[in-house]
PDB file of N, CA and C in Angstrom:
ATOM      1  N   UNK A   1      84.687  94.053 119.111  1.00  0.00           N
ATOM      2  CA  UNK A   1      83.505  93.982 119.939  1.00  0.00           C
ATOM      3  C   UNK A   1      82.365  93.357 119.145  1.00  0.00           C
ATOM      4  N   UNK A   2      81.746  92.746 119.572  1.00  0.00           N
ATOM      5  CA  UNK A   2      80.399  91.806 118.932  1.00  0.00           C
ATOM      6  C   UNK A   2      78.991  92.102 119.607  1.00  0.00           C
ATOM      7  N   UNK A   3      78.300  92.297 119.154  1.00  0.00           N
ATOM      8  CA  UNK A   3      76.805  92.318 119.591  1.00  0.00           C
ATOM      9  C   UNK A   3      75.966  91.922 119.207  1.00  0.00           C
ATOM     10  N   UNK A   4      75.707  90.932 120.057  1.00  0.00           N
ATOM     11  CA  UNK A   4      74.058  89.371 119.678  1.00  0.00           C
ATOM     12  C   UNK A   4      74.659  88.864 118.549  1.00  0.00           C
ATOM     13  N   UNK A   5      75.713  88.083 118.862  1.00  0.00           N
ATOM     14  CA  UNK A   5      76.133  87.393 117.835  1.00  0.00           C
ATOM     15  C   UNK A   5      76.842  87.645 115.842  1.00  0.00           C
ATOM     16  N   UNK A   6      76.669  88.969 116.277  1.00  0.00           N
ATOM     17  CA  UNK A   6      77.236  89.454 114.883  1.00  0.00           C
ATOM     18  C   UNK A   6      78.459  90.139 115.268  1.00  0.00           C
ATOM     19  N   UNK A   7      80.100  90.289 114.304  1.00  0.00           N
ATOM     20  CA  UNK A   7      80.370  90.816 114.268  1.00  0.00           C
ATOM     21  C   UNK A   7      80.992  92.181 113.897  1.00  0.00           C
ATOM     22  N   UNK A   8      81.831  92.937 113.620  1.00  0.00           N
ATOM     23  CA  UNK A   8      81.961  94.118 113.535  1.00  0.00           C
ATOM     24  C   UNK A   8      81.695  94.559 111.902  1.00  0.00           C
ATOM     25  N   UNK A   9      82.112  93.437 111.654  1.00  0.00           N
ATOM     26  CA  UNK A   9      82.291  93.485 109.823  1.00  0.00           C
ATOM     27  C   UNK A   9      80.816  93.011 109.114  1.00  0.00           C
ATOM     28  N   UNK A  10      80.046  92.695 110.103  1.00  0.00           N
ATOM     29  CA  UNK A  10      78.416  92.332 109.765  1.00  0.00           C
ATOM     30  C   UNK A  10      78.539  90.523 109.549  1.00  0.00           C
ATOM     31  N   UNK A  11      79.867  89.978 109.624  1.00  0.00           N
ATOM     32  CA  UNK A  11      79.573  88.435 109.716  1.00  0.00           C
ATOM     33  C   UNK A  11      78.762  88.129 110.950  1.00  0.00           C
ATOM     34  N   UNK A  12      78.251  86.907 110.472  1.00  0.00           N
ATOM     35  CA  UNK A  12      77.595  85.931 112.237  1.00  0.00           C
ATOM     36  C   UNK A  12      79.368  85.612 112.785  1.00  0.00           C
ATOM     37  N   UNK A  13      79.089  85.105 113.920  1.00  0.00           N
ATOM     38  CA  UNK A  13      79.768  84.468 114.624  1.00  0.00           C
ATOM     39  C   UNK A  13      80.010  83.018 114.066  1.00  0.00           C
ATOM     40  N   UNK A  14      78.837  82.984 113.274  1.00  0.00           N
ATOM     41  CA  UNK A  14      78.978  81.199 113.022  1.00  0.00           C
ATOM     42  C   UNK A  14      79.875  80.889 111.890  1.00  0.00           C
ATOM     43  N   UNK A  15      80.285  82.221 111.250  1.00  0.00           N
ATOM     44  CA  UNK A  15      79.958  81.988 109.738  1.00  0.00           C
ATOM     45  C   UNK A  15      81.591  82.541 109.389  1.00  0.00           C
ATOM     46  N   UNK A  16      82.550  81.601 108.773  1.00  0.00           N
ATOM     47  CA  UNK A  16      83.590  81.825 108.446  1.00  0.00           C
ATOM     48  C   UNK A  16      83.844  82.680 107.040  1.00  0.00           C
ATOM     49  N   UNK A  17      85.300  83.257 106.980  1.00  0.00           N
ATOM     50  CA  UNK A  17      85.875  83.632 105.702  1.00  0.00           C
ATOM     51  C   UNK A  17      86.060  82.826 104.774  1.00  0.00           C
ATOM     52  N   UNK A  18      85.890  82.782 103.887  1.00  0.00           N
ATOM     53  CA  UNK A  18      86.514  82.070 102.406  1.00  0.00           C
ATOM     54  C   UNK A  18      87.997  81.713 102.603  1.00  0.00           C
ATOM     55  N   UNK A  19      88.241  80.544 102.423  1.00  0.00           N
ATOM     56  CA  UNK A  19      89.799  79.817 102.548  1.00  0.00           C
ATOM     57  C   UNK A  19      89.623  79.078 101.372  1.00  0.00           C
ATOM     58  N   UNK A  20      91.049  79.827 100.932  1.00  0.00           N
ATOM     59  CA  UNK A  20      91.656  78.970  99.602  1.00  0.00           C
ATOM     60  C   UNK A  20      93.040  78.501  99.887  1.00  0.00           C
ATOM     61  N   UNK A  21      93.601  77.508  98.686  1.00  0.00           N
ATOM     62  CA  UNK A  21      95.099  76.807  99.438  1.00  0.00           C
ATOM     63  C   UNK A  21      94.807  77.020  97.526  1.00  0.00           C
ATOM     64  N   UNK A  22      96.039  77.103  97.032  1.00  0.00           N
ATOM     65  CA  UNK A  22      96.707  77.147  95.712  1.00  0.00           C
ATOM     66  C   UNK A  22      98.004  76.484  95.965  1.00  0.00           C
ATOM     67  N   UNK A  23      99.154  75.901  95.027  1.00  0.00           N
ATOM     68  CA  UNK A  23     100.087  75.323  95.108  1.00  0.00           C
ATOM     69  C   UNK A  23     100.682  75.450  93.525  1.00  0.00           C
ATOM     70  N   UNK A  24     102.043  75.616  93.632  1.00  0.00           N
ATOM     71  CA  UNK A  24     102.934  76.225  92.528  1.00  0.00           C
ATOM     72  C   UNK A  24     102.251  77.543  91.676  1.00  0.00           C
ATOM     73  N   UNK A  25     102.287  78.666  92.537  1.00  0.00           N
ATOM     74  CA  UNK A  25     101.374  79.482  91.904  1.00  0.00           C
ATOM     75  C   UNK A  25     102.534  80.514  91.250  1.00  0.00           C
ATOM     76  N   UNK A  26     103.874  80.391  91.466  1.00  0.00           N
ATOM     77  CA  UNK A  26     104.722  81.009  91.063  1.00  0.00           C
ATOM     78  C   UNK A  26     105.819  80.317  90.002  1.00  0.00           C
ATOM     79  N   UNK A  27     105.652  80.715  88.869  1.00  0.00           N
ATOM     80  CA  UNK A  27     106.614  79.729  87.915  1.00  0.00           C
ATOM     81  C   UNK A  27     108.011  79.535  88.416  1.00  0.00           C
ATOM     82  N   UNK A  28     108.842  80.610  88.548  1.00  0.00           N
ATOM     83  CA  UNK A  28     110.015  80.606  89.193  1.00  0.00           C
ATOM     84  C   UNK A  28     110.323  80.053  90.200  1.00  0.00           C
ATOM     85  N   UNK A  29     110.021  79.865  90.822  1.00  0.00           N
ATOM     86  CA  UNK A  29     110.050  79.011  92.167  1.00  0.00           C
ATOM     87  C   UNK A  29     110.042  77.700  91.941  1.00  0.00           C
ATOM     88  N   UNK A  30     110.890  77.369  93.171  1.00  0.00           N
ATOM     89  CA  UNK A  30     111.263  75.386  92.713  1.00  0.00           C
ATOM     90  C   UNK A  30     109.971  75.360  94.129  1.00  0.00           C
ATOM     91  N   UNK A  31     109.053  75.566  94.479  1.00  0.00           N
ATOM     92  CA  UNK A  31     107.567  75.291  94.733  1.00  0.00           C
ATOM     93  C   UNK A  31     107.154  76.556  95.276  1.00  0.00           C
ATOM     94  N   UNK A  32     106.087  76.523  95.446  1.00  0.00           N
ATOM     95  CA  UNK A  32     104.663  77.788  95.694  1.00  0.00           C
ATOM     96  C   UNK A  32     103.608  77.589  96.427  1.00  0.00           C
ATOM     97  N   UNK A  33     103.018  78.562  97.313  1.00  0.00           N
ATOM     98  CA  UNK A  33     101.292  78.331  97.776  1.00  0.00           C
ATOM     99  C   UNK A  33     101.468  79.912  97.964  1.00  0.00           C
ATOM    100  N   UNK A  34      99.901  79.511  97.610  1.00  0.00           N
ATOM    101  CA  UNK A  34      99.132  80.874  98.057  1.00  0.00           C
ATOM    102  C   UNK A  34      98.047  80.362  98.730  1.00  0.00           C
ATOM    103  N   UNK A  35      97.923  80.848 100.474  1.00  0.00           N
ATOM    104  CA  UNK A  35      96.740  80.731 101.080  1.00  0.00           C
ATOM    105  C   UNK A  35      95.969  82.173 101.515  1.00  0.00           C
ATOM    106  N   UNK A  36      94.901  82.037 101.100  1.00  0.00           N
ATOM    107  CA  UNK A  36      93.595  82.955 101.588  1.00  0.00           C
ATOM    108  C   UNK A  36      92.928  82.781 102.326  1.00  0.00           C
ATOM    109  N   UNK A  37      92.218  84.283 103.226  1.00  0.00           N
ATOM    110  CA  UNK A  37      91.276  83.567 104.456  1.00  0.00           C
ATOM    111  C   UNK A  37      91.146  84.854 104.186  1.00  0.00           C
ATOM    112  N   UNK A  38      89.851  84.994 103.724  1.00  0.00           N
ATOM    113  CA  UNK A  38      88.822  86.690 103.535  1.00  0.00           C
ATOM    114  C   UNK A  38      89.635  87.512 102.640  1.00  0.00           C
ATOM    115  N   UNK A  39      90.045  88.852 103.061  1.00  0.00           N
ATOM    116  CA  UNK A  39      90.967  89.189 102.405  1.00  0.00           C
ATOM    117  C   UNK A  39      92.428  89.160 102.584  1.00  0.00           C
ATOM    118  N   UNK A  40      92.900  88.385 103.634  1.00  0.00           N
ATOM    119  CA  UNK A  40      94.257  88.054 103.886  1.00  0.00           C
ATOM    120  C   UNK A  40      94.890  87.558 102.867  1.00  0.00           C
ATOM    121  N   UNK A  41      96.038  87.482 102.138  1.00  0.00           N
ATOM    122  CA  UNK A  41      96.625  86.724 101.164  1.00  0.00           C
ATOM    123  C   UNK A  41      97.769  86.675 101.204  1.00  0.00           C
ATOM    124  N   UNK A  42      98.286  85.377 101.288  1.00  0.00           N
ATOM    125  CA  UNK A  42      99.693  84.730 102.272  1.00  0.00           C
ATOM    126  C   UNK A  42     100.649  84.075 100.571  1.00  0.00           C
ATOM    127  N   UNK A  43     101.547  84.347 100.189  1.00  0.00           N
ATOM    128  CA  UNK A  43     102.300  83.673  99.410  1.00  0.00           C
ATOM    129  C   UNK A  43     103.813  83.286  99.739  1.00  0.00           C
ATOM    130  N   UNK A  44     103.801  82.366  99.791  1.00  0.00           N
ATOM    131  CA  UNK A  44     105.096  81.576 100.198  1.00  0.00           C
ATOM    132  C   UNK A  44     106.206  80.681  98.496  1.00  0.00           C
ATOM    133  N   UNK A  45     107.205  81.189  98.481  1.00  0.00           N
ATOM    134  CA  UNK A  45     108.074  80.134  97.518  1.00  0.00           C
ATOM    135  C   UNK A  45     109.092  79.548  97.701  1.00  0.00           C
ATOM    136  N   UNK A  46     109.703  78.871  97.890  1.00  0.00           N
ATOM    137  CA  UNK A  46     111.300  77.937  97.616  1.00  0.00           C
ATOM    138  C   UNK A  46     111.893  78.130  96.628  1.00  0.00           C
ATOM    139  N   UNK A  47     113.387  78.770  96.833  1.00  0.00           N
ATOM    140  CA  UNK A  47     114.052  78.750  95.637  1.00  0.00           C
ATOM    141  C   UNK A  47     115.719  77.992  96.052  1.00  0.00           C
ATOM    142  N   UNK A  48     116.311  76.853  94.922  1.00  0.00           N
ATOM    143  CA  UNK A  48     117.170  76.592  95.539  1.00  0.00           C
ATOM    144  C   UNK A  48     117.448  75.324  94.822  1.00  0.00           C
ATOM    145  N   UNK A  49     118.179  74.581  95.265  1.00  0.00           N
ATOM    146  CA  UNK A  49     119.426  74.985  95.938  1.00  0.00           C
ATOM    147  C   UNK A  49     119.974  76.227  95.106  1.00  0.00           C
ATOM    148  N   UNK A  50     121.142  76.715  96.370  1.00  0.00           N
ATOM    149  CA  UNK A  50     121.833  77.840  95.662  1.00  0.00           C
ATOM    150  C   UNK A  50     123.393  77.517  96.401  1.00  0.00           C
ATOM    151  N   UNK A  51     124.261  77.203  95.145  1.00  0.00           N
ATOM    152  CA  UNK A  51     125.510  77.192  95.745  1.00  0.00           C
ATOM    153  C   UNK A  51     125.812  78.131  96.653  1.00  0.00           C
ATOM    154  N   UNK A  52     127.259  78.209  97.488  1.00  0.00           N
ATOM    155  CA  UNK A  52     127.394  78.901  98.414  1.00  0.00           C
ATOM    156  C   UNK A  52     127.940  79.914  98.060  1.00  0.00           C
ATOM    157  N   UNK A  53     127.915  81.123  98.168  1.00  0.00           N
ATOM    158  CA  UNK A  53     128.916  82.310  98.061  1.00  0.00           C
ATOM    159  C   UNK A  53     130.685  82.617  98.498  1.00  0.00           C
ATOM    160  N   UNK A  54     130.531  82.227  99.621  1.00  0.00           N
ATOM    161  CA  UNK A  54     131.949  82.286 100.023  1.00  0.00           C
ATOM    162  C   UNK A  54     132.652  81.087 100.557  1.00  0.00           C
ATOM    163  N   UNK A  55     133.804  81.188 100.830  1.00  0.00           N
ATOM    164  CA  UNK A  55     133.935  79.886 101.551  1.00  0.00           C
ATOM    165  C   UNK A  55     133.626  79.952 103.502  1.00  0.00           C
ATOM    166  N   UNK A  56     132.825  80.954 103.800  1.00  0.00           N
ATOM    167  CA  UNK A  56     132.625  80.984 105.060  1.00  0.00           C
ATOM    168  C   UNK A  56     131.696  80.440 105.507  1.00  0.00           C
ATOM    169  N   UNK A  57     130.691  80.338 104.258  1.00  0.00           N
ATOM    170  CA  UNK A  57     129.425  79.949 104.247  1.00  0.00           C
ATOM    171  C   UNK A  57     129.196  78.751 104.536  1.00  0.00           C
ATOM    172  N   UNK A  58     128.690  78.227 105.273  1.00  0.00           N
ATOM    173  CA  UNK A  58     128.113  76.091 105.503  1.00  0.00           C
ATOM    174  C   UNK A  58     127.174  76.010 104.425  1.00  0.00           C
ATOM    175  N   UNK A  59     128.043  74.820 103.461  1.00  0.00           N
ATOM    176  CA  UNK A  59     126.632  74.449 102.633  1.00  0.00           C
ATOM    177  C   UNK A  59     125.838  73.416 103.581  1.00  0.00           C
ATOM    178  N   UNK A  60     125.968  73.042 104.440  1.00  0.00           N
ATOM    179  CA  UNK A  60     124.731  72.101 104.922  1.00  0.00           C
ATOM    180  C   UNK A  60     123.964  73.044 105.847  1.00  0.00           C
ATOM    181  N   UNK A  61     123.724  74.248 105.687  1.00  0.00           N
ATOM    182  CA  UNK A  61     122.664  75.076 106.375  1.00  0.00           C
ATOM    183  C   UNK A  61     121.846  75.664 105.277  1.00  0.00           C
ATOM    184  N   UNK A  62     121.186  76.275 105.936  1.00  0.00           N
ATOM    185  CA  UNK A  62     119.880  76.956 104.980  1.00  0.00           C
ATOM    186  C   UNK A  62     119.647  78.519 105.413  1.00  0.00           C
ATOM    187  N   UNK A  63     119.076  79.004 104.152  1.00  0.00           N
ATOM    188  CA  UNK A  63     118.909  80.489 104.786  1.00  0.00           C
ATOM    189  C   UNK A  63     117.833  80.880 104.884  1.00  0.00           C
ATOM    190  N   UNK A  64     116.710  81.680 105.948  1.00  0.00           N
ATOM    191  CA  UNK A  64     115.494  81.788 105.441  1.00  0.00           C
ATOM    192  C   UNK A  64     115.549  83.267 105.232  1.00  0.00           C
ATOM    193  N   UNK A  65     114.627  83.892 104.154  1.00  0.00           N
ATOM    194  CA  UNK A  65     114.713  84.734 103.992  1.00  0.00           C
ATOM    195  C   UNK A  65     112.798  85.704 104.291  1.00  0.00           C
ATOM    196  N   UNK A  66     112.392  86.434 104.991  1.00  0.00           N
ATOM    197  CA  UNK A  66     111.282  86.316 104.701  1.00  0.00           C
ATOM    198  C   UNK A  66     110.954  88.124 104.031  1.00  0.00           C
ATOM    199  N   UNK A  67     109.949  87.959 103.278  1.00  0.00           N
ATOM    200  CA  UNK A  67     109.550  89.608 102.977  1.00  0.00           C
ATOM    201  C   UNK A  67     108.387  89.582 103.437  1.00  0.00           C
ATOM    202  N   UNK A  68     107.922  91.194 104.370  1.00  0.00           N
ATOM    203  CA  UNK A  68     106.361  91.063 104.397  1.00  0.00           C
ATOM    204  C   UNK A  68     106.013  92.613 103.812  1.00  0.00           C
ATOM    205  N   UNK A  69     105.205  91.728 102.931  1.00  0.00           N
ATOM    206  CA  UNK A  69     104.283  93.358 102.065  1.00  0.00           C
ATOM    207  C   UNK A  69     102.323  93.585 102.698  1.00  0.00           C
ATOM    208  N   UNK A  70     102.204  94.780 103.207  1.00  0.00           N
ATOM    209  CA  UNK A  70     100.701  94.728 103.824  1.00  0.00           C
ATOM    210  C   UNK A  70     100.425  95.448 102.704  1.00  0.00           C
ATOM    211  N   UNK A  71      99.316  95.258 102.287  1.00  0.00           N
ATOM    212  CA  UNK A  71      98.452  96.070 101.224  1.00  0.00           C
ATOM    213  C   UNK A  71      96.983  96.197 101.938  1.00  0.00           C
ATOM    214  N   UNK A  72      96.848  97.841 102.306  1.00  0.00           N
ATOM    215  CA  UNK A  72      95.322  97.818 103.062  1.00  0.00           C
ATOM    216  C   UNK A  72      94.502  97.908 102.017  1.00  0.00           C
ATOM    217  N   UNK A  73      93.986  97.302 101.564  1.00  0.00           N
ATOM    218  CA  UNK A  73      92.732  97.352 100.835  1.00  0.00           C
ATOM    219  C   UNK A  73      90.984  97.152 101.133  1.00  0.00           C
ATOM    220  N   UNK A  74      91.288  97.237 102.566  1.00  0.00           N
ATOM    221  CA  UNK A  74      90.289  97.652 103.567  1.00  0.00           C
ATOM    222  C   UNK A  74      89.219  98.649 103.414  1.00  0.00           C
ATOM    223  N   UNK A  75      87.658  98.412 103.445  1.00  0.00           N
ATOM    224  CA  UNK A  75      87.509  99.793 103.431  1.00  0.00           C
ATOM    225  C   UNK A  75      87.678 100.414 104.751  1.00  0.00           C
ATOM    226  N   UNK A  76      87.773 101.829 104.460  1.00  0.00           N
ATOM    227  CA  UNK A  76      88.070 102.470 105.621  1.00  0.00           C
ATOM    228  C   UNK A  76      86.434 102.695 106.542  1.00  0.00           C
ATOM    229  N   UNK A  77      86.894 102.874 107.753  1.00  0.00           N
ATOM    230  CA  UNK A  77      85.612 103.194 108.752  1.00  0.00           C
ATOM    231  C   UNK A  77      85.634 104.124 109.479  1.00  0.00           C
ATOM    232  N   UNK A  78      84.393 104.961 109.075  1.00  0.00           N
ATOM    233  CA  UNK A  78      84.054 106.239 109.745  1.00  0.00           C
ATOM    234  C   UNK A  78      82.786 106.055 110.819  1.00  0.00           C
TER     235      UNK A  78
END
């Protein structure tokens, strides 16, 4: 909910979060980004090729794998 142009978190309406873009931010990884927007923080890597495991497996496919970790580090509101 917003009122006269401000919202809940005390930003304007006009007035954006901080956005960052990083790239190879993970050594291990055959590439990396990390994007930010306030306190959101998004990390993505590629690892690979990886031979196939079995012979059931298609090497001309791909696997995606995704993990999601939330960390509230929010303050809380009373």
């Amino acid at each position: 909910m917003e009122t006269e142009g401000i919202r809940l978190n005390n930003r304007p309406l006009n007035k954006i979060r901080p956005i960052s873009v990083k790239v190879d931010v993970i050594e291990s990884a055959d590439g990396s980004a990390e994007f930010s927007l306030g306190n959101t923080r998004v990390l993505a890597a590629v690892h690979g090729p990886v031979s196939a495991k079995s012979r059931f497996e298609q090497i001309d496919r791909a696997t995606l794998k995704i993990t999601v970790e939330s960390y509230d580090s929010a303050p809380s509101r009373t």
